[in-house]
C-alpha atoms as a PDB file:
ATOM      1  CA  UNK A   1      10.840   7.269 -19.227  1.00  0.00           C
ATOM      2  CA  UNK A   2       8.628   6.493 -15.699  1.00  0.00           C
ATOM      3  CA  UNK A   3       6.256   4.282 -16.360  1.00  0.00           C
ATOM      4  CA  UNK A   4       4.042   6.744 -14.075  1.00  0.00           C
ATOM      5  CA  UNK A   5       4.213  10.753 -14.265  1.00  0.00           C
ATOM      6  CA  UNK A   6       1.559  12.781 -12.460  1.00  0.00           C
ATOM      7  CA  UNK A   7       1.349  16.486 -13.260  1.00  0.00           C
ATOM      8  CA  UNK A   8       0.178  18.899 -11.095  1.00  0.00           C
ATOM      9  CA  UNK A   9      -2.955  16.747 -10.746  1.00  0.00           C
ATOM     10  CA  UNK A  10      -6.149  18.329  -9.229  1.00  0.00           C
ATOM     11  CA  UNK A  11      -9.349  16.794  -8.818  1.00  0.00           C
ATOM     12  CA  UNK A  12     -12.529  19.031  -7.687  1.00  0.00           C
ATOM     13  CA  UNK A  13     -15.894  17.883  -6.718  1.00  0.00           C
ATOM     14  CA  UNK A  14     -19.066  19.514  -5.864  1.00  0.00           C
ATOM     15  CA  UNK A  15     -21.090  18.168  -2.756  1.00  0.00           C
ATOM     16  CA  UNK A  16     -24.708  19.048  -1.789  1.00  0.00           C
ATOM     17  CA  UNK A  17     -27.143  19.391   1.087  1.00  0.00           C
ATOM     18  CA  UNK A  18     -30.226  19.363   2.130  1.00  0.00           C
ATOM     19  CA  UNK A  19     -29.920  23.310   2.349  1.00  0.00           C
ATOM     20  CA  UNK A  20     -29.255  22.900  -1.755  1.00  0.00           C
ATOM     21  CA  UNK A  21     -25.560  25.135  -0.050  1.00  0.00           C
ATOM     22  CA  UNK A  22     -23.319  23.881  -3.189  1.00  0.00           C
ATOM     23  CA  UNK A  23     -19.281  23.201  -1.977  1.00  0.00           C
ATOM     24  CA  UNK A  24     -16.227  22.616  -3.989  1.00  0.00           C
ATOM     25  CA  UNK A  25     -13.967  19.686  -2.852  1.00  0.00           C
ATOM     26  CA  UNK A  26     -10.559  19.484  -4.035  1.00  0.00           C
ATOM     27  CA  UNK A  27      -9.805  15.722  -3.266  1.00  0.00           C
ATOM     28  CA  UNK A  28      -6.307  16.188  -4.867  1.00  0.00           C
ATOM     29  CA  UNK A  29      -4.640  19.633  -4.866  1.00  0.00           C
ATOM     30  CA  UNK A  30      -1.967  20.361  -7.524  1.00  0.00           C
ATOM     31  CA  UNK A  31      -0.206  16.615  -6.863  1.00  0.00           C
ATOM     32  CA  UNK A  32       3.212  15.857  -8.967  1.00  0.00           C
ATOM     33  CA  UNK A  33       5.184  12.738  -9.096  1.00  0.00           C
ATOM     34  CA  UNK A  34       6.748  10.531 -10.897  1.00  0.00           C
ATOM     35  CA  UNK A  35       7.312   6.705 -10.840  1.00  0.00           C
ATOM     36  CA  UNK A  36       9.707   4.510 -12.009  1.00  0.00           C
ATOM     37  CA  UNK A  37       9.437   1.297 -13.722  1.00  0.00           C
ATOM     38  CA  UNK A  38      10.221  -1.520 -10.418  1.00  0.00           C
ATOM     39  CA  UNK A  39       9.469   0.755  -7.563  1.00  0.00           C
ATOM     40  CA  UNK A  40       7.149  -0.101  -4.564  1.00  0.00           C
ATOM     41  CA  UNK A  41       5.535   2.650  -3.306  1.00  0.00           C
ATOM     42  CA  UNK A  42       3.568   3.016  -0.356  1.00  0.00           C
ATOM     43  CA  UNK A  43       0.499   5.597  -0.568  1.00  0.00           C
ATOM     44  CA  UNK A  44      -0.645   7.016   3.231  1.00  0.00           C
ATOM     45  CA  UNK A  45      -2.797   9.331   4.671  1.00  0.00           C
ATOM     46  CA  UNK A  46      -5.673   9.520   6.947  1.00  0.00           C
ATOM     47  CA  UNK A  47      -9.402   8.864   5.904  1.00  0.00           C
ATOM     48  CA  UNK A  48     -10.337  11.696   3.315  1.00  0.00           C
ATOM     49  CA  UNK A  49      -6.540  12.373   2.495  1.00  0.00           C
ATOM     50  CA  UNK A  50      -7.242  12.249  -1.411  1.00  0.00           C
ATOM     51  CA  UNK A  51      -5.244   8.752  -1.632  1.00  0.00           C
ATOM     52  CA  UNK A  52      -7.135   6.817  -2.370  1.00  0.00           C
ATOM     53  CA  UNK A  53      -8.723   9.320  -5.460  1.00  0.00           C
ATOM     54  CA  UNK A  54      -4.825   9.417  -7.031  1.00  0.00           C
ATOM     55  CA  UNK A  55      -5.236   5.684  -7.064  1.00  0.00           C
ATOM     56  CA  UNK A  56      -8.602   5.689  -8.960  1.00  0.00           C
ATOM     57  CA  UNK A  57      -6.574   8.220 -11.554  1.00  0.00           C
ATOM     58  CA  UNK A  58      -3.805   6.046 -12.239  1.00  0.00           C
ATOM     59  CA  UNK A  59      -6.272   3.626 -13.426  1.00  0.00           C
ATOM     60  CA  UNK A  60      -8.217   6.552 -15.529  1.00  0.00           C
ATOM     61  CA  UNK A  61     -11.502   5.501 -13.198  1.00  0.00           C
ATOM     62  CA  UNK A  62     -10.978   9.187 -12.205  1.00  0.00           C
ATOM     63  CA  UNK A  63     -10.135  12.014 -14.946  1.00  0.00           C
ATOM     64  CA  UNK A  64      -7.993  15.157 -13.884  1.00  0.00           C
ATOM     65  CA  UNK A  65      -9.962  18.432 -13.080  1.00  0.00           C
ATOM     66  CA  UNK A  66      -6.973  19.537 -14.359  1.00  0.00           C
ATOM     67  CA  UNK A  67      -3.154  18.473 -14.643  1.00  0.00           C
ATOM     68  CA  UNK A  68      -2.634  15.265 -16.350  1.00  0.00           C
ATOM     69  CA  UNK A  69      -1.582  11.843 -15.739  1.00  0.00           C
ATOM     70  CA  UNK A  70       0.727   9.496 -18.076  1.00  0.00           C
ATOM     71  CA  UNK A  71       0.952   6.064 -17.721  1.00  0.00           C
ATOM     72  CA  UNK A  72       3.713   4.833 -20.165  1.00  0.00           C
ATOM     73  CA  UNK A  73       3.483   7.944 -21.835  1.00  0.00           C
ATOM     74  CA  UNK A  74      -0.048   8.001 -22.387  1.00  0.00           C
ATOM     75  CA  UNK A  75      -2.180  10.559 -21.181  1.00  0.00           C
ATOM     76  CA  UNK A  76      -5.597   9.263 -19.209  1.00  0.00           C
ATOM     77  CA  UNK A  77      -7.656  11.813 -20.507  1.00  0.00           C
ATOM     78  CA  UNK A  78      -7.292  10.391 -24.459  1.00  0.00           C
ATOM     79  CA  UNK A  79     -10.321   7.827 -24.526  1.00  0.00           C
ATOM     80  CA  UNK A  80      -8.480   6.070 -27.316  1.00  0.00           C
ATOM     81  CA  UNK A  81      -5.623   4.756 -25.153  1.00  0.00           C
ATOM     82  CA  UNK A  82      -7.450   4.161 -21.984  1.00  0.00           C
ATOM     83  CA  UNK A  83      -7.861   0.165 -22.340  1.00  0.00           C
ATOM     84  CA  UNK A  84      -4.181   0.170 -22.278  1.00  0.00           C
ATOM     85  CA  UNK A  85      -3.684   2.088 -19.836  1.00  0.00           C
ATOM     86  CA  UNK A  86      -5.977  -0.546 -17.778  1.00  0.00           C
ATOM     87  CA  UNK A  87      -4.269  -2.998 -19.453  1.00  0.00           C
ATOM     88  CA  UNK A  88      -0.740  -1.519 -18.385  1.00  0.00           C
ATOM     89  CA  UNK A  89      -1.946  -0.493 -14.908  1.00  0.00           C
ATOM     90  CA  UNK A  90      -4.572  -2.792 -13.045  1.00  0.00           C
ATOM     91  CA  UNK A  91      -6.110  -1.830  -9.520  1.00  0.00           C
ATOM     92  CA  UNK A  92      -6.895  -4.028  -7.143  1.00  0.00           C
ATOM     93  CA  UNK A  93     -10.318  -2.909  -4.419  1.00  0.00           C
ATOM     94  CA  UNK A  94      -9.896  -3.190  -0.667  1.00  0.00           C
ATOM     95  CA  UNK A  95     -12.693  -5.368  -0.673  1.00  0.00           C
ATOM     96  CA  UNK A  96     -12.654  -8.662  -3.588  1.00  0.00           C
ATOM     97  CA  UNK A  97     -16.407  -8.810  -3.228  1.00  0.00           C
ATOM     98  CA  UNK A  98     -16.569  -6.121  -5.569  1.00  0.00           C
ATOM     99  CA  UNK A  99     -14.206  -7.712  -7.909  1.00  0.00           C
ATOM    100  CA  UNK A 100     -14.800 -10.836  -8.317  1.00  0.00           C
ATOM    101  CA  UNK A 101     -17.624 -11.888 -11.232  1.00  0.00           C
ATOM    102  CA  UNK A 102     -17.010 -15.334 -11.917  1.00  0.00           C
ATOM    103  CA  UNK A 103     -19.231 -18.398 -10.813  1.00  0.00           C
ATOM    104  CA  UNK A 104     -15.652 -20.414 -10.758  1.00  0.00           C
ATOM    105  CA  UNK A 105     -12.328 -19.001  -9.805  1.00  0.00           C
ATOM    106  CA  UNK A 106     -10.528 -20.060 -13.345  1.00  0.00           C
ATOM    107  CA  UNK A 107     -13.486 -18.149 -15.437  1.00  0.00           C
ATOM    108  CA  UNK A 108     -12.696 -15.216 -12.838  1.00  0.00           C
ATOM    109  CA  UNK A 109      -9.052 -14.343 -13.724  1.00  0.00           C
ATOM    110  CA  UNK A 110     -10.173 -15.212 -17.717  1.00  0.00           C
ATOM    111  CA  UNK A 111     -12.579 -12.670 -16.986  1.00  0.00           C
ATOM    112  CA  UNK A 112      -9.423  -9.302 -18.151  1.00  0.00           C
ATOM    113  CA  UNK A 113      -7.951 -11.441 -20.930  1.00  0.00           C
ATOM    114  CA  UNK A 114     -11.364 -12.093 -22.649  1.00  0.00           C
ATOM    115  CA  UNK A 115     -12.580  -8.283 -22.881  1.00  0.00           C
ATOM    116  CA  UNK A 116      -8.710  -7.618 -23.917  1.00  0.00           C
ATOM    117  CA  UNK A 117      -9.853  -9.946 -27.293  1.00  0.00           C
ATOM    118  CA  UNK A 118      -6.964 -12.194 -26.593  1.00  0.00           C
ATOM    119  CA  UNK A 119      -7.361 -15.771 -27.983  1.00  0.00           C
ATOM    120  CA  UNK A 120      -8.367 -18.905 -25.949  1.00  0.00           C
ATOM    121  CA  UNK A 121      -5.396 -20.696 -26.009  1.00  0.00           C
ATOM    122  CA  UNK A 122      -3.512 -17.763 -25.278  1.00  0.00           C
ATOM    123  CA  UNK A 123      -6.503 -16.354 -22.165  1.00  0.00           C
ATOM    124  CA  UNK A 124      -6.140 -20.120 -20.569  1.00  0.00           C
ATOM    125  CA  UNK A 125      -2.180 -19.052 -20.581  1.00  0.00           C
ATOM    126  CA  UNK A 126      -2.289 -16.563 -18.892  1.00  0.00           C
ATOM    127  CA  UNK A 127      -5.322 -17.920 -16.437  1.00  0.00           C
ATOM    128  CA  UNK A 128      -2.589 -20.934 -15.390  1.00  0.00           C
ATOM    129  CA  UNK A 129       0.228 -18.599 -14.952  1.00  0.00           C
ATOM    130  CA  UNK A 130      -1.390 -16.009 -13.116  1.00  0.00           C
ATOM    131  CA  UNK A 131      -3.080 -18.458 -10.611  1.00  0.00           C
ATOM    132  CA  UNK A 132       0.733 -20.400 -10.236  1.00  0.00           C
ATOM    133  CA  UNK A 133       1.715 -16.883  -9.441  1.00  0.00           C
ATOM    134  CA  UNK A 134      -0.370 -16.072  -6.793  1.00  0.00           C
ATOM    135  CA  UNK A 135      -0.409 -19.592  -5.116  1.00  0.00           C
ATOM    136  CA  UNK A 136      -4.235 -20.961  -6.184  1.00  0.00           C
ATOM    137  CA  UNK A 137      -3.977 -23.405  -8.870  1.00  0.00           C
ATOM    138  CA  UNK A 138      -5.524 -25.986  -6.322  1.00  0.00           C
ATOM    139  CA  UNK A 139      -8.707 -23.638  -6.319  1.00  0.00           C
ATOM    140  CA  UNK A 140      -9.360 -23.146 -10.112  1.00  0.00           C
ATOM    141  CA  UNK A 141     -12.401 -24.960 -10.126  1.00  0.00           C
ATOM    142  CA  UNK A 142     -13.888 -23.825  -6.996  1.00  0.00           C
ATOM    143  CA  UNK A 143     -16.338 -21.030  -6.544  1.00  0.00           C
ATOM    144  CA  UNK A 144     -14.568 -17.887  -5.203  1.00  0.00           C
ATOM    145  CA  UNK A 145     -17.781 -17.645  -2.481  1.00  0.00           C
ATOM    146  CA  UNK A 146     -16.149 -20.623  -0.709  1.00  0.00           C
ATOM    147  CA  UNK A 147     -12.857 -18.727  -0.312  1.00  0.00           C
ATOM    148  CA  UNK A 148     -11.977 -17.032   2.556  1.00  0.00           C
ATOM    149  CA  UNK A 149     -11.065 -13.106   2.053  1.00  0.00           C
ATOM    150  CA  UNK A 150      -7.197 -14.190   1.893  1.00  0.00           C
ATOM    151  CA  UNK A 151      -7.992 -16.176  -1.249  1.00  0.00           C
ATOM    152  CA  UNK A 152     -10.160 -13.868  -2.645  1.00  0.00           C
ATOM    153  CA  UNK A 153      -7.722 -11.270  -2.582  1.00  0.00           C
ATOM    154  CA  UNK A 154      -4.902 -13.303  -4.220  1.00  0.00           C
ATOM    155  CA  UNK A 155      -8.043 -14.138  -7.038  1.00  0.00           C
ATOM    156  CA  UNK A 156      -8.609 -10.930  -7.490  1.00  0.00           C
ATOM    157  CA  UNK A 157      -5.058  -9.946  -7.961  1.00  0.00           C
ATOM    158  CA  UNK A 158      -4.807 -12.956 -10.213  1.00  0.00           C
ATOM    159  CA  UNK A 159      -7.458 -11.697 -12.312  1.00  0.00           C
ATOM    160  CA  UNK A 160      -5.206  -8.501 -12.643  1.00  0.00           C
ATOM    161  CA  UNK A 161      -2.182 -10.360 -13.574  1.00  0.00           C
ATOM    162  CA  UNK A 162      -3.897 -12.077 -16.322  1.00  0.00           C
ATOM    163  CA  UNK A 163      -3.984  -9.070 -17.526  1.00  0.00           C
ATOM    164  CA  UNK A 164       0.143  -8.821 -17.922  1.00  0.00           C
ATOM    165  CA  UNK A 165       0.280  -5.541 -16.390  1.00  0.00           C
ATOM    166  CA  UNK A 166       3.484  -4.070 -15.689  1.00  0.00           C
ATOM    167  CA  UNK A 167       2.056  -1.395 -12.523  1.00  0.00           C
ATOM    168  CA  UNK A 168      -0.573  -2.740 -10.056  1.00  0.00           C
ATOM    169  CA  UNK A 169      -2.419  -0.486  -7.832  1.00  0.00           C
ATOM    170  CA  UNK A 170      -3.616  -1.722  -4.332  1.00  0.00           C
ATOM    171  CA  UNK A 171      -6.407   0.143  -3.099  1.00  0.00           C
ATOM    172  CA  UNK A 172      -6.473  -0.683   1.117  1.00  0.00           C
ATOM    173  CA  UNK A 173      -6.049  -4.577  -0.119  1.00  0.00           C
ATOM    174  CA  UNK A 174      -5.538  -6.309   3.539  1.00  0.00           C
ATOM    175  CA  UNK A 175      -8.610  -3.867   4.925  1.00  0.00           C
ATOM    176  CA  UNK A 176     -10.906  -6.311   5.317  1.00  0.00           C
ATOM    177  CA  UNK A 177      -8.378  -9.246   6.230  1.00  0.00           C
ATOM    178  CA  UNK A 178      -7.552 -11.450   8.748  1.00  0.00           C
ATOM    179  CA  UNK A 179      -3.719 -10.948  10.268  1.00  0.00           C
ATOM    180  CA  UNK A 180      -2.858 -14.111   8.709  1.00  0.00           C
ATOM    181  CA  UNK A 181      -4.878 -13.412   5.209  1.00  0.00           C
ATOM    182  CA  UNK A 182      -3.257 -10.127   5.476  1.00  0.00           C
ATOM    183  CA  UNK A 183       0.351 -11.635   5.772  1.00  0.00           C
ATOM    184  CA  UNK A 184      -0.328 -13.440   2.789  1.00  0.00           C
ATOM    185  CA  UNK A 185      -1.406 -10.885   0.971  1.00  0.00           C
ATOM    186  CA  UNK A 186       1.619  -9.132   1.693  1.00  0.00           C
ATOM    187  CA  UNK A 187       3.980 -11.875   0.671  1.00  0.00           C
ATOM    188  CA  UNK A 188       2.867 -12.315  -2.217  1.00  0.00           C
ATOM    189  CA  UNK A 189       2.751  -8.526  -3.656  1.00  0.00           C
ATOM    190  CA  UNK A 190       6.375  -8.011  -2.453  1.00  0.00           C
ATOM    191  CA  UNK A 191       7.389 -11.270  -4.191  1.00  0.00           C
ATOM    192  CA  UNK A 192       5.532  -9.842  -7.546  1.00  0.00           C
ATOM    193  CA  UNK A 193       7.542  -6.645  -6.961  1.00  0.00           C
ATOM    194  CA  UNK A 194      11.243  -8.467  -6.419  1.00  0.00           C
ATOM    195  CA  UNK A 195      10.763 -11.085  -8.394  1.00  0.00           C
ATOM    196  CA  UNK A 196       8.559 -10.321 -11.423  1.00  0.00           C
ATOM    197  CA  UNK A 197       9.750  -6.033 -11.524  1.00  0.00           C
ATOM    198  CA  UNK A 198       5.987  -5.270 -11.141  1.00  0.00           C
ATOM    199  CA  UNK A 199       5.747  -1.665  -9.918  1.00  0.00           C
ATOM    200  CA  UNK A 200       3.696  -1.723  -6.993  1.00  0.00           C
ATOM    201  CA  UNK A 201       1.582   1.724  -5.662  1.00  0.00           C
ATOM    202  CA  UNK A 202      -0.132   0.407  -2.128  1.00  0.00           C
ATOM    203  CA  UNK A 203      -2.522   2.776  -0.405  1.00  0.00           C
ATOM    204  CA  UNK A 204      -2.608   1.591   3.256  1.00  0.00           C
ATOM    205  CA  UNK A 205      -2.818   3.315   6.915  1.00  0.00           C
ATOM    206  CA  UNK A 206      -1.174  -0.023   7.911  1.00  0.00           C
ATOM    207  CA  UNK A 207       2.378   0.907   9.475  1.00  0.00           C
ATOM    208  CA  UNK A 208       3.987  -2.881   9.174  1.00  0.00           C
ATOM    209  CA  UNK A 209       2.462  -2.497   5.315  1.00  0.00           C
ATOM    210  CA  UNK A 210       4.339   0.623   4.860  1.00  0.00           C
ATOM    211  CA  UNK A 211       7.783  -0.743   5.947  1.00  0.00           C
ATOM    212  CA  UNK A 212       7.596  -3.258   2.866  1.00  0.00           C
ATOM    213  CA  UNK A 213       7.859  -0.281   0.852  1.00  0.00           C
ATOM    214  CA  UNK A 214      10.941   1.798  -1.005  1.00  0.00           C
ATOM    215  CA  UNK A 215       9.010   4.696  -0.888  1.00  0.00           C
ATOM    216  CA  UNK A 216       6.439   6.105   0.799  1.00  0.00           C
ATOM    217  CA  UNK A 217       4.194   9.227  -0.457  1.00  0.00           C
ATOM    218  CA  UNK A 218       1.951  10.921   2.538  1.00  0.00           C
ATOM    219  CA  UNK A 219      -0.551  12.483   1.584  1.00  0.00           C
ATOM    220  CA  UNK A 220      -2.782  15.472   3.635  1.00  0.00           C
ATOM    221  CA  UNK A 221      -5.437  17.188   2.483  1.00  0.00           C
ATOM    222  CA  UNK A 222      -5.006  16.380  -0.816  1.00  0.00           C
ATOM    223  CA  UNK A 223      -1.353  17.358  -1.124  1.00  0.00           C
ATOM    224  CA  UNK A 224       1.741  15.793  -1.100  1.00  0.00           C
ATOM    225  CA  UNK A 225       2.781  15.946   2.796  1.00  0.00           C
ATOM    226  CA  UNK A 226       6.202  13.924   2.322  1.00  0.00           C
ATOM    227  CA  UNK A 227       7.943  11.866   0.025  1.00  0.00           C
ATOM    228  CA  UNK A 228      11.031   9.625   0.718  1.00  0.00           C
ATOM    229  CA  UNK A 229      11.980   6.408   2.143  1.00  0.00           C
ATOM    230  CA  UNK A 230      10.655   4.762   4.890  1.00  0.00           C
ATOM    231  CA  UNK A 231      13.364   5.842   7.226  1.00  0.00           C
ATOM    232  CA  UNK A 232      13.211   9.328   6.356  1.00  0.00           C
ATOM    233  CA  UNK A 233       9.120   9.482   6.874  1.00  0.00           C
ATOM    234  CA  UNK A 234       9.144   7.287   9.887  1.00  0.00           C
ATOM    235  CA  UNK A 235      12.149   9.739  12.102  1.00  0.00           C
ATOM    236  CA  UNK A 236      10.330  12.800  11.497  1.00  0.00           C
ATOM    237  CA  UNK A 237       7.974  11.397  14.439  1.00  0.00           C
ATOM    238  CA  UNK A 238       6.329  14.875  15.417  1.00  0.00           C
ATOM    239  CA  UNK A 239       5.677  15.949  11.652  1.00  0.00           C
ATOM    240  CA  UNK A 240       3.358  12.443  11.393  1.00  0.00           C
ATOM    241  CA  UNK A 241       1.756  12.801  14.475  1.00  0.00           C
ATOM    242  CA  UNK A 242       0.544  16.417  13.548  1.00  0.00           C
ATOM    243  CA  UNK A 243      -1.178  14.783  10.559  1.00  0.00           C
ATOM    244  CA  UNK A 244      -3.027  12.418  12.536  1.00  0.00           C
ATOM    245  CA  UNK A 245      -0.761   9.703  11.620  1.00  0.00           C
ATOM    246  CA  UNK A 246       0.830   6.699  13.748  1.00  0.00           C
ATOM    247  CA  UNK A 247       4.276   5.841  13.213  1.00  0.00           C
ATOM    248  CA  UNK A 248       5.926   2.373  13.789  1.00  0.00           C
ATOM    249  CA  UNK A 249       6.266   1.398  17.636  1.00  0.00           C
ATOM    250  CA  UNK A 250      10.149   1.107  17.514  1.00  0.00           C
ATOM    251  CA  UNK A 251       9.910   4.609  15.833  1.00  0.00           C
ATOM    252  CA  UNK A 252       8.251   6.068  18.709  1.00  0.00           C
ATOM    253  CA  UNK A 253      10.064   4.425  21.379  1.00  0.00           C
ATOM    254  CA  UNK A 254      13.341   5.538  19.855  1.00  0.00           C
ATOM    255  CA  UNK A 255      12.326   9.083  19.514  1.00  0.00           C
ATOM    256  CA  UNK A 256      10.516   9.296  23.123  1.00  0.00           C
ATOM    257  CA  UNK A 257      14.448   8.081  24.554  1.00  0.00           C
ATOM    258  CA  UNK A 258      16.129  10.298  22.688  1.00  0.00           C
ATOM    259  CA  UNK A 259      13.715  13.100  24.166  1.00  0.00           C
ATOM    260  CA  UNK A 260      14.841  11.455  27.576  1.00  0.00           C
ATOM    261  CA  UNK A 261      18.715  12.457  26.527  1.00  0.00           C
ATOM    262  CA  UNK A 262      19.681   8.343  24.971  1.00  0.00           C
ATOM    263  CA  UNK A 263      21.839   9.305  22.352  1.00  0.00           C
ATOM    264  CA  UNK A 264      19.992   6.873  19.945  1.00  0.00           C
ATOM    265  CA  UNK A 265      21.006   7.353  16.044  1.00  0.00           C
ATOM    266  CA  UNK A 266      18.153   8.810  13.694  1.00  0.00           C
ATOM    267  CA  UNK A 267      16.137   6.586  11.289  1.00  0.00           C
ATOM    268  CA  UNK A 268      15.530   3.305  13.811  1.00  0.00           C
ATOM    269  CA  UNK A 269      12.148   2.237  12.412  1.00  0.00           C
ATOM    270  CA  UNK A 270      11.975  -1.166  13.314  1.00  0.00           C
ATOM    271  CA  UNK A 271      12.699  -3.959  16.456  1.00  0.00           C
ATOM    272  CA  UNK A 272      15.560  -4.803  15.309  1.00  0.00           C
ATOM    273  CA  UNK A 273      17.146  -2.153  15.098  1.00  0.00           C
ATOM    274  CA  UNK A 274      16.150  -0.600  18.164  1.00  0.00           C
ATOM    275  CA  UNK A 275      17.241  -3.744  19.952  1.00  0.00           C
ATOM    276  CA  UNK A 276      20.719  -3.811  17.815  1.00  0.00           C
ATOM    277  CA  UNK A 277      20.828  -0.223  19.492  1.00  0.00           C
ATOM    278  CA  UNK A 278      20.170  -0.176  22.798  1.00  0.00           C
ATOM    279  CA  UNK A 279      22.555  -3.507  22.996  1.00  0.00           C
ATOM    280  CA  UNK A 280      25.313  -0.880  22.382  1.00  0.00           C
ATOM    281  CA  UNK A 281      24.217   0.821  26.062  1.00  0.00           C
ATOM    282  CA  UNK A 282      24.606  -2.852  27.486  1.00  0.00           C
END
């Protein structure tokens, strides 16, 4: 069974303005796909795209207008199961301000485990193992305002891990990052996805973000745009840029020379391989 099935999800909302002119928004428009347990999945789509309202649904912070979404088999819409659903499925904010409620890091990330009910011995478990994990034991004792927005993110993805889930979302987590806070960010959810089978779903606009990926999911306008690899997104060069959408430099490059007549071969998406390529024209 996935650990994540969306069914032709669709979420409406009404906006208003001054001249009291009521319009209905569909932020996510009849949206169906499924997710298997271990997967890393990249979410991306321009500002207002409706990714970043599918995350909020995983989590069951957002309710389907209509369609449904399972997580483990349970529906988000049953009240009764939607703890464990959060418990199953934590989400982590682009920005760790909002996150983040503890005066010290360690009574942060006990912060899940305590609402779950879990006992102390077994919360202060989880607290150690979760802050090994992400690489902040050294910081337990400090208070998260001291941190720089690197280390706040890797808190506030501690404080989700705490939690044992076996899916974490990642709302725009490197946003508000430095490059190097973002590269550590980075590590460290692809090492939770290889090494611990966490299924990861990242929204992002970040191309080098994207590459980490098995699969990316583009969303436009609320739909479903493409779904694949990132190979077969990143070739189909003229299909992204009509969405508003950048693609990877050695992407581009390989597609503007193979306008040009250089018999390049399809799917080049990064340096290397464009390099590797071109050496064959040497």
């Amino acid at each position: 069974m996935p650990i994540l099935n969306i069914k032709n999800l669709i979420h409406k909302y009404m906006t208003y303005d001054d001249s009291e002119k009521n319009q209905e928004i569909r932020a996510i428009d009849d949206v169906s796909f499924s997710v298997e347990k271990g997967e890393f999945i990249a979410i991306l789509g321009r500002n207002g795209s409706g990714k970043s309202s599918l995350a909020k649904h995983i989590n069951g912070l957002l309710l389907p207008t209509e369609g449904a979404v399972y997580v483990k088999g349970m529906d988000t819409r049953n009240q009764e199961e939607i703890l464990q659903i959060r418990q199953s499925a934590g989400i982590v904010f682009q920005n760790p301000d909002n996150q983040i409620v503890g005066a010290v890091v360690d009574e942060d990330v006990a912060f899940g485990p305590e609402n779950m009910g879990r006992p102390t011995e077994d919360i202060w478990r989880r607290v150690t193992k979760a802050l090994e994990d992400v690489g902040m034991t050294a910081y337990k004792e400090a208070s998260p305002n001291r941190l720089s927005g690197g280390q706040k993110q890797r808190i506030a993805i501690a404080g989700i891990m705490a939690m044992e889930p076996e899916c974490i979302i990642l709302d725009e987590p490197t946003a508000m990052l430095d490059p190097q806070g973002r590269q550590h960010v980075l590590s460290l959810v692809k090492e939770l996805n290889q090494e611990k089978n966490i299924t990861i779903l990242m929204v992002t606009h970040h191309m080098e973000e994207v590459l980490l990926a098995d699969r990316v999911i583009v969303m436009q306008e609320g739909k479903i745009a493409a779904d694949g690899t990132p190979k077969e997104i990143f070739s189909q060069v003229e299909k992204l840029k009509k969405i508003g959408l950048e693609v990877p430099p050695a992407a581009e490059l390989a597609y503007e020379l193979r306008k040009e007549g250089i018999p390049l071969k399809d799917q080049i998406i990064t340096k290397e391989e464009l390099v590797e390529e071109l050496c064959r024209f040497v």
